[in-house]
Protein backbone atom coordinates (compact mmCIF):
# COMPACT_ATOMS: atom_id res chain seq x y z
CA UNK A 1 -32.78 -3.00 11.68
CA UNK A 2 -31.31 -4.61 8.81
CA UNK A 3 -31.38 -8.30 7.77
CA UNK A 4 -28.10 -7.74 5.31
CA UNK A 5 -26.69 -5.48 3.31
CA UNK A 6 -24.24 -5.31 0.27
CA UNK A 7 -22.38 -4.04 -2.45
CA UNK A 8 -20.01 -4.58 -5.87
CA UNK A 9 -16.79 -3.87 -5.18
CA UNK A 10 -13.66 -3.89 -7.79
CA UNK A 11 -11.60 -6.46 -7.22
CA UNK A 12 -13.77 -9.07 -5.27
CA UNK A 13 -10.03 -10.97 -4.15
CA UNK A 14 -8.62 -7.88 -2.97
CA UNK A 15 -11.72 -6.91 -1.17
CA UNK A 16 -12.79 -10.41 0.23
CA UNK A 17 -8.75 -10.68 1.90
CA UNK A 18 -9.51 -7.36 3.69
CA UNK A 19 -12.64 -7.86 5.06
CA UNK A 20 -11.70 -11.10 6.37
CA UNK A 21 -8.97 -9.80 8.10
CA UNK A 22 -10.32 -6.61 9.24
CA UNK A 23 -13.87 -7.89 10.59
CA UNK A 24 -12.22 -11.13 11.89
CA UNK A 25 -11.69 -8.98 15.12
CA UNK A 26 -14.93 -8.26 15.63
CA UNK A 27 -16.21 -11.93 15.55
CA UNK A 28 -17.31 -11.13 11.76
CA UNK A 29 -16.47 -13.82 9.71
CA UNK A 30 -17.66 -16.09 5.95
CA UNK A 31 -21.12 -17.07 6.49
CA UNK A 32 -21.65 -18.15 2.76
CA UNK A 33 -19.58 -17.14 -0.89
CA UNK A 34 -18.80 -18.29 -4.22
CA UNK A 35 -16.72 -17.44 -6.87
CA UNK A 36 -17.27 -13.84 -7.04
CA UNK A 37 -19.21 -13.27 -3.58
CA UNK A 38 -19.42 -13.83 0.10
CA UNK A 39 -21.52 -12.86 2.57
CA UNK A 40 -20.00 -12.43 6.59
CA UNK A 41 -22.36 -11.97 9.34
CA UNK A 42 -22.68 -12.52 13.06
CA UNK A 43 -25.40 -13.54 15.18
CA UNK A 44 -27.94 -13.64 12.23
CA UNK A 45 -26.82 -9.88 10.47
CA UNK A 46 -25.31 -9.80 6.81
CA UNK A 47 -22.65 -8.45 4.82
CA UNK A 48 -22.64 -9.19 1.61
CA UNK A 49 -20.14 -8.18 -0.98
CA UNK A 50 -19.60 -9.11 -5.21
CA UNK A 51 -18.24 -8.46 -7.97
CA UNK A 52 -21.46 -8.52 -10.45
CA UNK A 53 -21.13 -4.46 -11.54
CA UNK A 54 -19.62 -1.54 -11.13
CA UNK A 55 -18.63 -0.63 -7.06
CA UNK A 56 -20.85 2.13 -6.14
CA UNK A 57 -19.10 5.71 -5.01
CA UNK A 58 -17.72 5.36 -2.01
CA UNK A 59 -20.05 4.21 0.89
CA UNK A 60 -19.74 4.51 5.15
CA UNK A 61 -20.57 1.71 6.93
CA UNK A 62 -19.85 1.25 10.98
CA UNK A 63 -19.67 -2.23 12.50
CA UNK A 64 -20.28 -2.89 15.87
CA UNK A 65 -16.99 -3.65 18.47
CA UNK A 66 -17.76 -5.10 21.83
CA UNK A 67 -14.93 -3.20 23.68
CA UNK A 68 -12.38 -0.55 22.91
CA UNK A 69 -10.06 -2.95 22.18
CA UNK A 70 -11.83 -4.73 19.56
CA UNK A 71 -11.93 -1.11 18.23
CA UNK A 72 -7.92 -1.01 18.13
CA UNK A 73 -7.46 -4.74 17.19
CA UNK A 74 -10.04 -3.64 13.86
CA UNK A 75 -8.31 -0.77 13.27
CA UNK A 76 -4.78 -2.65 12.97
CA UNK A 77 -6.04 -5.60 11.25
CA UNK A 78 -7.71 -3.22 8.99
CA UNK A 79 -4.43 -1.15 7.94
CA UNK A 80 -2.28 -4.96 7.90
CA UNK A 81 -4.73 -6.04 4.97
CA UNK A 82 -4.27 -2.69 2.88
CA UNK A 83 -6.48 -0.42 4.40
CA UNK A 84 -5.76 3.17 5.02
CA UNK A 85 -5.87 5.27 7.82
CA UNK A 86 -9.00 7.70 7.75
CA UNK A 87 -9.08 8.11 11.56
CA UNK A 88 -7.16 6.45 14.57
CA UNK A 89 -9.09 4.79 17.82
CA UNK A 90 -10.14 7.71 20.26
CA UNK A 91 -13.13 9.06 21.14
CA UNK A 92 -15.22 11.32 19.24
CA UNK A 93 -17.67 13.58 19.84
CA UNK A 94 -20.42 12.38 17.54
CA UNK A 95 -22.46 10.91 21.02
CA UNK A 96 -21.28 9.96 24.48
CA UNK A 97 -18.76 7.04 24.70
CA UNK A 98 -18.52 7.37 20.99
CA UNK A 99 -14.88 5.47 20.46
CA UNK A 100 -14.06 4.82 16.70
CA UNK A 101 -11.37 3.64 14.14
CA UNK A 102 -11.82 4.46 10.74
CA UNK A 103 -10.32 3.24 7.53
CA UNK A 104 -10.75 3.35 3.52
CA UNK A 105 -11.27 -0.18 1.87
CA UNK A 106 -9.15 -1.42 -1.51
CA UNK A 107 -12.68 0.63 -2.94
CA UNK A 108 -12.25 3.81 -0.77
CA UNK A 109 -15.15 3.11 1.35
CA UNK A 110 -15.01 4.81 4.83
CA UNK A 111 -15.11 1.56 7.19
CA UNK A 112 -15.81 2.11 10.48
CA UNK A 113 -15.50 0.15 14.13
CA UNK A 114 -17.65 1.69 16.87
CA UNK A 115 -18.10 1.03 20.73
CA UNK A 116 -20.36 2.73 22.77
CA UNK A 117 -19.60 1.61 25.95
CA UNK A 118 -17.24 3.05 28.60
């Protein structure tokens, strides 16, 4: 549905070493930056972060993990980096097969990895 999508965030080194390490797991990695922004991706989506304003109030965004594991391996990589915990791996009951990890970026936004399969 989306071509890219992005945000300021506070401290754009703090934030580009997390989400480098967090979304390397799921095969999310630097498609393009500069100084003071990158944008990661994977087959042809965007994510683009800066630091050209003021970081917005805390946002939710889920990223897609091929397997359950990729869901853990997130989730760890995410909390290594200086993320913290706003909801181990384990299913929930938001829609069948729903397994999630959730964690709060160096911003406090809710960062999600998702797999819907069994």
């Amino acid at each position: 549905m989306f071509d890219h999508m992005g945000f300021n965030v506070a401290d754009f080194a703090r934030s580009k070493a997390f989400y480098l390490a967090a979304l390397a797991p799921l095969g999310i990695a630097l498609r393009a930056g500069g100084d003071n922004w990158m944008m990661l991706g994977k087959d042809g989506q965007g994510f683009w972060l800066g630091e050209g304003g003021p970081a917005p109030a805390p946002v939710h965004i889920a990223f897609v993990a091929a397997t359950r594991d990729d869901v853990h391996r997130f989730y760890d990589a995410a909390l290594a980096a200086g993320g913290v915990d706003n909801g181990a791996p384990g299913l929930r009951d938001y829609a069948p097969n729903y397994y999630a990890a959730f964690v709060r970026d160096p911003d406090g936004h809710n960062i999600e990895a998702v797999c819907h399969a069994e």
